[in-house]
C-alpha atoms as a PDB file:
ATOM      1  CA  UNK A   1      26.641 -19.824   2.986  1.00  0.00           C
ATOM      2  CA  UNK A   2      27.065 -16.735   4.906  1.00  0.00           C
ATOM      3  CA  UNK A   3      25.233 -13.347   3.319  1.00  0.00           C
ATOM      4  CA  UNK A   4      26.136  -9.987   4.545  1.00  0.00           C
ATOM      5  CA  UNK A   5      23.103  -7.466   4.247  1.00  0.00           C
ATOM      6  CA  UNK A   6      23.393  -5.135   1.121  1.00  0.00           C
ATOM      7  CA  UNK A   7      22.736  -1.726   2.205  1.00  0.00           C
ATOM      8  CA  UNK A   8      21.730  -0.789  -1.556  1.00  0.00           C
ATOM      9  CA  UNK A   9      19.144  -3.327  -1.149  1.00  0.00           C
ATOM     10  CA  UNK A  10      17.898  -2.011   2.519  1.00  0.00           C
ATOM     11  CA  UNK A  11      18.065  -5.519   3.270  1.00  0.00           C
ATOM     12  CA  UNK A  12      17.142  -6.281   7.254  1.00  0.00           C
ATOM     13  CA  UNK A  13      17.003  -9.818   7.864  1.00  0.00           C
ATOM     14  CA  UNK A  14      14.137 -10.632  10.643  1.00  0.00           C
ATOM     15  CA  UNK A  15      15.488 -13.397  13.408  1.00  0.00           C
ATOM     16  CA  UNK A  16      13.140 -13.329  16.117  1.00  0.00           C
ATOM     17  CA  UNK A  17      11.120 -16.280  15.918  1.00  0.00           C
ATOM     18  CA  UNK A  18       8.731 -15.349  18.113  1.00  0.00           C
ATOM     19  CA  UNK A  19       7.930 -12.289  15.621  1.00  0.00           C
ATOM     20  CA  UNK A  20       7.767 -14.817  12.722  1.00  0.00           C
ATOM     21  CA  UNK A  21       5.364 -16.811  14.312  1.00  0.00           C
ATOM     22  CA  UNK A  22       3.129 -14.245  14.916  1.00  0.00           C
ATOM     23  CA  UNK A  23       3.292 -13.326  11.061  1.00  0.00           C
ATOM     24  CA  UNK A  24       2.653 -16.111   9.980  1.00  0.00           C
ATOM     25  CA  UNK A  25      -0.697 -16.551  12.133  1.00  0.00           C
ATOM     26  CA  UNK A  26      -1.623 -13.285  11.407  1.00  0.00           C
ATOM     27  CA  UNK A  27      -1.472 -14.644   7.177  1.00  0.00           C
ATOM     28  CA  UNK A  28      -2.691 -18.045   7.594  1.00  0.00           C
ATOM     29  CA  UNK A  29      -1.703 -19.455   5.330  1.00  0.00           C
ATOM     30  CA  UNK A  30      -3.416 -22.441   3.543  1.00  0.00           C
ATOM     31  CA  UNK A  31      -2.588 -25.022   0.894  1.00  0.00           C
ATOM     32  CA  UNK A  32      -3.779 -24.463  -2.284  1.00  0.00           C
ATOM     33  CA  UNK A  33      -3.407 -20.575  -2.355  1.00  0.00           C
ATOM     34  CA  UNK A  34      -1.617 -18.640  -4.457  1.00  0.00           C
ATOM     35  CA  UNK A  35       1.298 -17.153  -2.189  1.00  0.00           C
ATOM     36  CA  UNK A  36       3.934 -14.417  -3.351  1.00  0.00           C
ATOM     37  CA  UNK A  37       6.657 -12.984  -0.884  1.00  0.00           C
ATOM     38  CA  UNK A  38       8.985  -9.890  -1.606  1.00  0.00           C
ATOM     39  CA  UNK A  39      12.189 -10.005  -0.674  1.00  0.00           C
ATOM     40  CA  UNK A  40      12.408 -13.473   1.112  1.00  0.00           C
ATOM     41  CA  UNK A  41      15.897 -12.775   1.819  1.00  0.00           C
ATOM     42  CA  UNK A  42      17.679 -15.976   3.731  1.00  0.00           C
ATOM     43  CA  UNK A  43      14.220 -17.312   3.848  1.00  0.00           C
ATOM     44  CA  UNK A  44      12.919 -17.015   7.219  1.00  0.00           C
ATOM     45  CA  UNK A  45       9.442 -16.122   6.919  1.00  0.00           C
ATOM     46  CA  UNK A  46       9.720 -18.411   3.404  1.00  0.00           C
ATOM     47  CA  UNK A  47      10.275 -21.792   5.634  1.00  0.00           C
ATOM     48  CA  UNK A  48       7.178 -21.445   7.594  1.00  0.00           C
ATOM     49  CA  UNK A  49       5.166 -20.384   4.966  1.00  0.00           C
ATOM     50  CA  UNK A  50       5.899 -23.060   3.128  1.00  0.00           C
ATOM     51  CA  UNK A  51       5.351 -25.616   5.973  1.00  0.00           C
ATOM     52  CA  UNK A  52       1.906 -24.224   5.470  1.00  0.00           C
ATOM     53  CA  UNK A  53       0.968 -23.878   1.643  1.00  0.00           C
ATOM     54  CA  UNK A  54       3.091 -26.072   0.077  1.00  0.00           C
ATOM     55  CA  UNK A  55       3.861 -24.017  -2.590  1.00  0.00           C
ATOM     56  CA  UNK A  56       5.319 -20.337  -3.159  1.00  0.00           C
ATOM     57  CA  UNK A  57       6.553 -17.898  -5.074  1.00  0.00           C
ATOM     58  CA  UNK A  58       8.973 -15.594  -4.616  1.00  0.00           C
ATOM     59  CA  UNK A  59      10.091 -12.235  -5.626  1.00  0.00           C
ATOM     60  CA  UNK A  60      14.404 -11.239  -5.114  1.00  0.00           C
ATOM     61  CA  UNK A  61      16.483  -8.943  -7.118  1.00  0.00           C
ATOM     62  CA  UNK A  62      19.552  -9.625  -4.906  1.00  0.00           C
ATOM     63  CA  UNK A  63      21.046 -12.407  -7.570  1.00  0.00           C
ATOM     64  CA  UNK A  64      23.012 -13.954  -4.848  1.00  0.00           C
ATOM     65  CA  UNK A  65      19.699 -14.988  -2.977  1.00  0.00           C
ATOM     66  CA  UNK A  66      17.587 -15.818  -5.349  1.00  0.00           C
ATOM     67  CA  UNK A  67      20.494 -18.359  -6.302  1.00  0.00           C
ATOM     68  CA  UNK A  68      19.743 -19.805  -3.192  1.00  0.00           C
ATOM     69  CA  UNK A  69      16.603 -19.664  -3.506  1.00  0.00           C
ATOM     70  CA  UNK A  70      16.270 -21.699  -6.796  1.00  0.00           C
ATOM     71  CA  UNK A  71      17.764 -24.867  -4.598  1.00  0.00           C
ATOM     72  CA  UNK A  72      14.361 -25.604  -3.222  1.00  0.00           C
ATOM     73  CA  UNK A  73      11.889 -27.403  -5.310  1.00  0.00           C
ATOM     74  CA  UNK A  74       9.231 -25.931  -3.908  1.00  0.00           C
ATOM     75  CA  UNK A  75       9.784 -22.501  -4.690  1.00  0.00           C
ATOM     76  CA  UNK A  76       9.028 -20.076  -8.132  1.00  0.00           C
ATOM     77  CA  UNK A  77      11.626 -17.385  -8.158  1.00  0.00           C
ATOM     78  CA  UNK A  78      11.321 -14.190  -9.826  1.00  0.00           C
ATOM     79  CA  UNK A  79      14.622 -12.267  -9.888  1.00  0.00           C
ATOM     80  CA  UNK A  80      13.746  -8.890 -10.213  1.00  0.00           C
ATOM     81  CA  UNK A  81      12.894  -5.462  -9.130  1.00  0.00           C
ATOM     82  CA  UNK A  82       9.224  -6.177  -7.608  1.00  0.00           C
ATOM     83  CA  UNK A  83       8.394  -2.755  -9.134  1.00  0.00           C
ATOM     84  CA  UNK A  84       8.789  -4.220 -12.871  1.00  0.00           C
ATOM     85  CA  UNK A  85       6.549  -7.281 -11.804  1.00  0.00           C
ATOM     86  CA  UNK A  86       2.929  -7.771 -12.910  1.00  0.00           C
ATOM     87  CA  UNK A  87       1.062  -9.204 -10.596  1.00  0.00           C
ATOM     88  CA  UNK A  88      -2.223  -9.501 -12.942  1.00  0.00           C
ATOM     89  CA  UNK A  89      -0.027 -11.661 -15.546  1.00  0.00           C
ATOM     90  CA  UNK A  90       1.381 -13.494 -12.640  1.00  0.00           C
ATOM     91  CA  UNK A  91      -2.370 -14.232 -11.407  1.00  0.00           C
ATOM     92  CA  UNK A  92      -3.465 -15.700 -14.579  1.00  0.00           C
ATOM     93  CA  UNK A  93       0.102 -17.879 -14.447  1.00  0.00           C
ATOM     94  CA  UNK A  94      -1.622 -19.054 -11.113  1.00  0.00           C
ATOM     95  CA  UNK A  95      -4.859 -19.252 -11.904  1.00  0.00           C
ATOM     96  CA  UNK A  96      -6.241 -17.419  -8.883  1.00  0.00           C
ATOM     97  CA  UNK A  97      -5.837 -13.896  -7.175  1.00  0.00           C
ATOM     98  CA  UNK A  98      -2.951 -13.623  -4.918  1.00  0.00           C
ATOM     99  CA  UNK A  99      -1.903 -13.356  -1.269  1.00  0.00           C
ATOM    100  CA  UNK A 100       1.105 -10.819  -0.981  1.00  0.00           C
ATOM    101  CA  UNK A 101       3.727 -10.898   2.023  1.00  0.00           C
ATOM    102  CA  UNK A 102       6.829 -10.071   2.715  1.00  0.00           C
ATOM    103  CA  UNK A 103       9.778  -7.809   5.232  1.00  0.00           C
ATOM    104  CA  UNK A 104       9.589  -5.058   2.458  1.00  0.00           C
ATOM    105  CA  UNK A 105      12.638  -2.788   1.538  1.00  0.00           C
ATOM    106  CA  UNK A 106      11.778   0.160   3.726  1.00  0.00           C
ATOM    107  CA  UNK A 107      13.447   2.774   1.118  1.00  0.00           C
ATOM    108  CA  UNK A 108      10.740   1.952  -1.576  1.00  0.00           C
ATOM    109  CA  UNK A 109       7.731   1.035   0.562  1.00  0.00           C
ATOM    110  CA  UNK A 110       5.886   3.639  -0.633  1.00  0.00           C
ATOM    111  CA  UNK A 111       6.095   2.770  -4.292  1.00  0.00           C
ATOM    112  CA  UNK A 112       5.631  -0.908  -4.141  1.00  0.00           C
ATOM    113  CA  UNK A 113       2.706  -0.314  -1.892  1.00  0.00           C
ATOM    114  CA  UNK A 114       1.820   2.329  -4.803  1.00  0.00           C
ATOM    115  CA  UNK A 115       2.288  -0.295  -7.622  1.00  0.00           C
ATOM    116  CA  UNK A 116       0.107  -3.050  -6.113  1.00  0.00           C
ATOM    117  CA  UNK A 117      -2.333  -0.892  -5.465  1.00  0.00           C
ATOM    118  CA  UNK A 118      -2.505  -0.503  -9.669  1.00  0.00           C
ATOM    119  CA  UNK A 119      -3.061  -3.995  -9.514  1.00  0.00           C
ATOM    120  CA  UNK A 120      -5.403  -4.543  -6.479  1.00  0.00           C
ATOM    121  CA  UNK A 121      -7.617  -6.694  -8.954  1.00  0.00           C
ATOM    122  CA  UNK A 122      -5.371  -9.735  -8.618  1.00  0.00           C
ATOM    123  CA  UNK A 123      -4.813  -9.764  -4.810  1.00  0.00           C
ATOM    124  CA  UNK A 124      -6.701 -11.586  -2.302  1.00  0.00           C
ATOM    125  CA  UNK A 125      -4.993  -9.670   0.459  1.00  0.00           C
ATOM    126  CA  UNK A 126      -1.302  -8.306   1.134  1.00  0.00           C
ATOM    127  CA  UNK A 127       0.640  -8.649   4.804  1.00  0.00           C
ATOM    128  CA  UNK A 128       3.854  -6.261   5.096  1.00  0.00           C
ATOM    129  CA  UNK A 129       6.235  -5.476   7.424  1.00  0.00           C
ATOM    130  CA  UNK A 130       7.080  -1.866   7.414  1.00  0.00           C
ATOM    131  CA  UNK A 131       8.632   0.903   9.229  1.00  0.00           C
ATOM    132  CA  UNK A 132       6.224   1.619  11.290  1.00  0.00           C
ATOM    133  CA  UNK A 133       5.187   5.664  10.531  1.00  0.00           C
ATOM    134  CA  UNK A 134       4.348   4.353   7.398  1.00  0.00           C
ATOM    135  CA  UNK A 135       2.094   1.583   8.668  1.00  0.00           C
ATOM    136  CA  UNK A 136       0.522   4.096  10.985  1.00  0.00           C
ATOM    137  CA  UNK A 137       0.071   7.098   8.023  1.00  0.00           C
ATOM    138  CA  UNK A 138      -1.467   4.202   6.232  1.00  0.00           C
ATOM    139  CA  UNK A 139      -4.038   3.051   8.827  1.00  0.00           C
ATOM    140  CA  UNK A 140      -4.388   7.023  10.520  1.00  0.00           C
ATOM    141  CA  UNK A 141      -7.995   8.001  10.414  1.00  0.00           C
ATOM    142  CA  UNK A 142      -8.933  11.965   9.970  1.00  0.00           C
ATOM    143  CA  UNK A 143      -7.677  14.262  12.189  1.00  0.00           C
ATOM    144  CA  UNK A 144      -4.673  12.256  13.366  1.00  0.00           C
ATOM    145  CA  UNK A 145      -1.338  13.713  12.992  1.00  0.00           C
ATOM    146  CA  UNK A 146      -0.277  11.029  10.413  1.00  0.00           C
ATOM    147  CA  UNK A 147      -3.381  11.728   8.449  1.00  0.00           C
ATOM    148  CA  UNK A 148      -2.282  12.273   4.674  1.00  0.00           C
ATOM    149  CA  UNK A 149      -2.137  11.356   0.878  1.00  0.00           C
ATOM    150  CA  UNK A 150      -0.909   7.840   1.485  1.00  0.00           C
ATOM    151  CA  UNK A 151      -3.985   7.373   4.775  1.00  0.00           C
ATOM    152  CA  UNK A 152      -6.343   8.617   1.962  1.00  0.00           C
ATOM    153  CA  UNK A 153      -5.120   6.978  -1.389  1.00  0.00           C
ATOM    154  CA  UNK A 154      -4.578   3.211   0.157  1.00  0.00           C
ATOM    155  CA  UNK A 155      -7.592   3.173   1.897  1.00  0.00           C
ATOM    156  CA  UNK A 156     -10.102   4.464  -0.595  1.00  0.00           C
ATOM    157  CA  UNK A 157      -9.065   0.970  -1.849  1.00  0.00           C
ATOM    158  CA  UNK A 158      -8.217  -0.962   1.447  1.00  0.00           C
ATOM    159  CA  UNK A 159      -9.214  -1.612   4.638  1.00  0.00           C
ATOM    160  CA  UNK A 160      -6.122  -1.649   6.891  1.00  0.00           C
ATOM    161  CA  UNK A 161      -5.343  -3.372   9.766  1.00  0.00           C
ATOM    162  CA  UNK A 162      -2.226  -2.343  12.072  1.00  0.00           C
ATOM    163  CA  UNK A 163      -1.627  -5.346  13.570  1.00  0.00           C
ATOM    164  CA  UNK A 164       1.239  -4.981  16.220  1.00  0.00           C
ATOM    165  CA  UNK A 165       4.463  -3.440  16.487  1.00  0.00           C
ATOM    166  CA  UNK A 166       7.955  -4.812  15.830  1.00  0.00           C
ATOM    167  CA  UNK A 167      11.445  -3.659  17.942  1.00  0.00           C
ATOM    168  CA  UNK A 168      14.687  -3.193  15.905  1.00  0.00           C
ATOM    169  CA  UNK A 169      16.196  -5.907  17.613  1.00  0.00           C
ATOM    170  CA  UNK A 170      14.250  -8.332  15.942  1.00  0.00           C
ATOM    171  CA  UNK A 171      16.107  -8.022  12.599  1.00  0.00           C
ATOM    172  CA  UNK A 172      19.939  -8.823  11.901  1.00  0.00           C
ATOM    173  CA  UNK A 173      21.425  -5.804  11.276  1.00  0.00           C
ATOM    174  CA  UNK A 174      18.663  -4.106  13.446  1.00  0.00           C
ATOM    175  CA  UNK A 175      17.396  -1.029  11.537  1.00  0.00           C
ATOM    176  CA  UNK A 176      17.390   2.682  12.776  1.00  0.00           C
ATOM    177  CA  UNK A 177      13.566   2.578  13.146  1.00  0.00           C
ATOM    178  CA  UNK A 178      10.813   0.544  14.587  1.00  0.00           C
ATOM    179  CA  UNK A 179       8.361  -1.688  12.786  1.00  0.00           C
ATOM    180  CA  UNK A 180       4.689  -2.646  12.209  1.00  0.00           C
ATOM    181  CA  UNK A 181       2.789  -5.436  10.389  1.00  0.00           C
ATOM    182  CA  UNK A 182      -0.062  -4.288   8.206  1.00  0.00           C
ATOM    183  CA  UNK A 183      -2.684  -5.926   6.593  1.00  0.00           C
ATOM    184  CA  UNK A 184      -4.291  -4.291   3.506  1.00  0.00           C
ATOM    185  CA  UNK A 185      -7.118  -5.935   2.263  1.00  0.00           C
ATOM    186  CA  UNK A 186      -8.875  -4.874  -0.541  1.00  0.00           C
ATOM    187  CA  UNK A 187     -11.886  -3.484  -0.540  1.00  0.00           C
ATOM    188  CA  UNK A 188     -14.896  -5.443  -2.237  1.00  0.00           C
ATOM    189  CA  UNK A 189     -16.839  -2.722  -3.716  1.00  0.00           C
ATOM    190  CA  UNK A 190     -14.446  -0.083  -3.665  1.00  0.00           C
ATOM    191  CA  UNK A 191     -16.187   3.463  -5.333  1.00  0.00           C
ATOM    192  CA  UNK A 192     -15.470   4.131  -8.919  1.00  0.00           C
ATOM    193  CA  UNK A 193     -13.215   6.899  -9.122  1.00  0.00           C
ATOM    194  CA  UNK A 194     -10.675   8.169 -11.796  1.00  0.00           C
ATOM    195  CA  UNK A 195      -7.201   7.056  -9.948  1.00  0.00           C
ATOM    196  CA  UNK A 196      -4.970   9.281 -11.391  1.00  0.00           C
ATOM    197  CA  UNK A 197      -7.343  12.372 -10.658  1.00  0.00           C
ATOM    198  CA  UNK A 198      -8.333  11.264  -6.853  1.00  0.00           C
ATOM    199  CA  UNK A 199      -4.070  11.213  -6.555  1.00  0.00           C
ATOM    200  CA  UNK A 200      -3.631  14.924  -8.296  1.00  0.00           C
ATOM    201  CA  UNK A 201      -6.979  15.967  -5.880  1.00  0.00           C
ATOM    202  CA  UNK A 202      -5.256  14.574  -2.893  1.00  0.00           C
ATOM    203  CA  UNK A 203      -1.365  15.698  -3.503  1.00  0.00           C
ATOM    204  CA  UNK A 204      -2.734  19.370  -3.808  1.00  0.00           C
ATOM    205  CA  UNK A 205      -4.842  19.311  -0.957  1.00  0.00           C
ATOM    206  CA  UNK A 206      -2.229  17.823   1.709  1.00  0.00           C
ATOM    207  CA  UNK A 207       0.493  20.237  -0.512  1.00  0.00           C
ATOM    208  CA  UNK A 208       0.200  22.643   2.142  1.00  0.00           C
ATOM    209  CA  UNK A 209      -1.153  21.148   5.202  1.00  0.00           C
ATOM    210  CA  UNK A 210      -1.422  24.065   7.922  1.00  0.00           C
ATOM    211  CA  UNK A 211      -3.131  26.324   5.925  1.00  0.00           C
ATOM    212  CA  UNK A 212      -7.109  26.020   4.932  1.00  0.00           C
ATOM    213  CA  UNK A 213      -7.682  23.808   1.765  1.00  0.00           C
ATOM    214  CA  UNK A 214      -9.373  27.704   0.417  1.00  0.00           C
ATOM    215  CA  UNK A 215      -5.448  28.310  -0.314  1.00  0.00           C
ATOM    216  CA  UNK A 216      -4.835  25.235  -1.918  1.00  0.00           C
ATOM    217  CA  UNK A 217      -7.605  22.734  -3.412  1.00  0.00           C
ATOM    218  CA  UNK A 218     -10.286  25.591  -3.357  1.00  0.00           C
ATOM    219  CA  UNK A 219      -8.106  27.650  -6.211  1.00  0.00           C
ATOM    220  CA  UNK A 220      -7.752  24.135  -8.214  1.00  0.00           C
ATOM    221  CA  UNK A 221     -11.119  23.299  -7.586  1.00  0.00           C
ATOM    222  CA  UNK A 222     -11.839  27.118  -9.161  1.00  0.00           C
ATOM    223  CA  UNK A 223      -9.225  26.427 -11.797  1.00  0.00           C
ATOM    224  CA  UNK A 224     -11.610  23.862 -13.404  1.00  0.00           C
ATOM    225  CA  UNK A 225     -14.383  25.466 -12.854  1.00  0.00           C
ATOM    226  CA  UNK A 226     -16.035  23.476 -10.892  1.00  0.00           C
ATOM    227  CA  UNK A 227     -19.542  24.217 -10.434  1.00  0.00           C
ATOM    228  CA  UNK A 228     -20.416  21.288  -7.081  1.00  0.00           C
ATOM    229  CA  UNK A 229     -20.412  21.941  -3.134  1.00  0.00           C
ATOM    230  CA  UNK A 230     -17.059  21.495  -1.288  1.00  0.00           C
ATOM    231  CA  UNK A 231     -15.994  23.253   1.782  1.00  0.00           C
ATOM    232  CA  UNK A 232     -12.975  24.858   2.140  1.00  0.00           C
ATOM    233  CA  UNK A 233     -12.919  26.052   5.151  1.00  0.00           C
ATOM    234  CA  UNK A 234     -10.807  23.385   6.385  1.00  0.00           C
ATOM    235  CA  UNK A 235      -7.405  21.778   6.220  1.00  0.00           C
ATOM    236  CA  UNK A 236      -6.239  18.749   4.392  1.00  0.00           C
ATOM    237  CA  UNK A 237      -6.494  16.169   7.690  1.00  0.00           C
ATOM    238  CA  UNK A 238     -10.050  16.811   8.362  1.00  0.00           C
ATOM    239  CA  UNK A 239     -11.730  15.525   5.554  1.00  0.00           C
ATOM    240  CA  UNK A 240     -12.683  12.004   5.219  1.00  0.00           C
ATOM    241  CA  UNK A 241     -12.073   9.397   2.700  1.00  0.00           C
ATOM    242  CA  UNK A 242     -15.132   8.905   1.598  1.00  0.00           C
ATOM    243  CA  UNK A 243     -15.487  13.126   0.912  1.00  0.00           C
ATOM    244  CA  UNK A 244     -12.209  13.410  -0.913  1.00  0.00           C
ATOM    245  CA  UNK A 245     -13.303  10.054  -3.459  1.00  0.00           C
ATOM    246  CA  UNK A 246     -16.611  11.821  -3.878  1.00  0.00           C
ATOM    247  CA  UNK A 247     -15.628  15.035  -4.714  1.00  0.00           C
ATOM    248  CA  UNK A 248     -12.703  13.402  -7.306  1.00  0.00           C
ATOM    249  CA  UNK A 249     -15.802  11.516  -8.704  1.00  0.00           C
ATOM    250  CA  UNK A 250     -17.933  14.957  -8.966  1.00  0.00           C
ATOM    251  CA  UNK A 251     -14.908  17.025 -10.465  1.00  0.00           C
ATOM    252  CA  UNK A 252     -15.045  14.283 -13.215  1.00  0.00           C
ATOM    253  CA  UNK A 253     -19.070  14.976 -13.920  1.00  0.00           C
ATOM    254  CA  UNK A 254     -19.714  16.710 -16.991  1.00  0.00           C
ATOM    255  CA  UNK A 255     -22.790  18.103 -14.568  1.00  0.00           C
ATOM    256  CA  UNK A 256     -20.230  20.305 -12.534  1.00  0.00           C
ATOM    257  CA  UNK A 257     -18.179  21.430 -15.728  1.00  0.00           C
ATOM    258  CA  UNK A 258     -17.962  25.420 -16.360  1.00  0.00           C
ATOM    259  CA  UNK A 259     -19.829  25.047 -19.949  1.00  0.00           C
ATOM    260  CA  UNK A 260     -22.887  23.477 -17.843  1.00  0.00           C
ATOM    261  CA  UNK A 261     -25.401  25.427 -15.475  1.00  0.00           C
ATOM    262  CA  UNK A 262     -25.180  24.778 -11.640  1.00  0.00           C
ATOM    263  CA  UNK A 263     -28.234  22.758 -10.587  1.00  0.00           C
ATOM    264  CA  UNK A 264     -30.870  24.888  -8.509  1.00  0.00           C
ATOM    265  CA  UNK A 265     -29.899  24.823  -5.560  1.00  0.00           C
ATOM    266  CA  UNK A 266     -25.944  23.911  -5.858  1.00  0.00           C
ATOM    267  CA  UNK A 267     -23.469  25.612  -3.828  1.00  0.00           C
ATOM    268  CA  UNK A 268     -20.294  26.612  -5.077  1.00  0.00           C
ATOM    269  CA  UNK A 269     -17.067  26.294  -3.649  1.00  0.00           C
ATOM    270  CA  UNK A 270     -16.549  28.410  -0.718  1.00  0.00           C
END
């Protein structure tokens, strides 16, 4: 049956076998494991994975494909938006944590990468095509240009891996942009950090990104009151990971609230 790519669905089918292979190394896959792919498409990358773990599941909303897809045996398919999906009920189904792949949609990257990340408990590790600025904000370190609230928020729970560049012409239609494989794998002991605070912290401080973080995280940092050390005197890109998780985790201390006293010795915003 022939499919013609559904630009709603920012489907991109990837051809290039060469490119396949290569994905499929880089995942190594092995019987036994607990395997989910978004948006396997015509199956490309879903035939060689399969040659290798025996087993899959599968995640399509496009109705048409995941009919297909329900013709082989050896295949669970989900038909639905992968943002609805929950991947710790779908662990327990399995009985293990989970290794996530897949050509994702490159209009909704973000959020899916955003919605596992909610659910990093039940993944082993996750292996993505992307377009590939996203791949490199993800994996920029401080001080690179593409240094920003997705470099700091996926890898305060990640360690990512670019792993090589793919060219447009490796996908049927080709897309308007290049593309990377990442790997994201999640950190063991990640630092214990209010999520949803880290995320506000972070979206104010990159909010204005050529101007010192005094004009920005400084007056929300003053806003609460915060009684801890954090300097200001810098903008957004230059400050670590690690800084921007610990000062999320201090904000949260009732010891640097306004209704407590400074420690001897603390020093204040500035």
């Amino acid at each position: 049956m022939k499919h013609t790519p559904r630009k709603r669905f920012g489907q991109h089918f990837l051809t290039d076998t060469a490119v396949l292979d290569a994905i499929v190394r880089a995942i190594d896959p092995q019987p036994g494991q607990a395997l989910v792919e978004i948006g396997p498409g015509l199956g490309a990358l879903t035939d060689p994975l399969l040659a290798r773990c025996e087993r899959l599941t599968v995640i399509e909303l496009d109705r048409d494909l995941a009919a297909r897809l329900r013709r082989r045996t050896q295949l669970q398919v989900i038909e639905a938006d992968v943002l609805t999906v929950d991947f710790h009920e779908l662990s327990r189904q399995q009985g293990q944590r989970l290794r996530v792949v897949g050509n994702l949609p490159y209009n909704i990257s973000s959020p899916i990468a955003f919605h596992l990340l909610a659910q990093v408990e039940a993944i082993v590790d996750q292996h993505f095509m992307l377009q590939k600025e996203v791949v490199e904000r993800m994996a920029a370190a401080p001080g690179d240009k593409d240094y920003g609230r997705l470099s700091v928020m996926l890898q305060w729970r990640y360690e990512i891996e670019n792993l090589f560049e793919v060219p447009p012409e490796a996908f049927e239609p080709p897309p308007r942009v290049d593309s990377a494989v990442v790997r994201m794998t999640p950190r063991p002991e990640p630092a214990d950090v209010d999520v949803a605070l880290l995320g506000e912290l972070v979206a104010v401080a990159f909010s204005q990104r050529r101007k010192l973080l005094r004009h920005t995280l400084g007056r929300w940092l003053e806003a609460r009151g915060f009684g801890g050390h954090f300097d200001v005197q810098r903008r957004a890109e230059e400050v670590p990971v690690a800084q921007y998780v610990a000062l999320a985790q201090a904000v949260a201390s009732p010891s640097t609230r306004p209704e407590k006293t400074a420690p001897e010795g603390a020093v204040r915003v500035r």
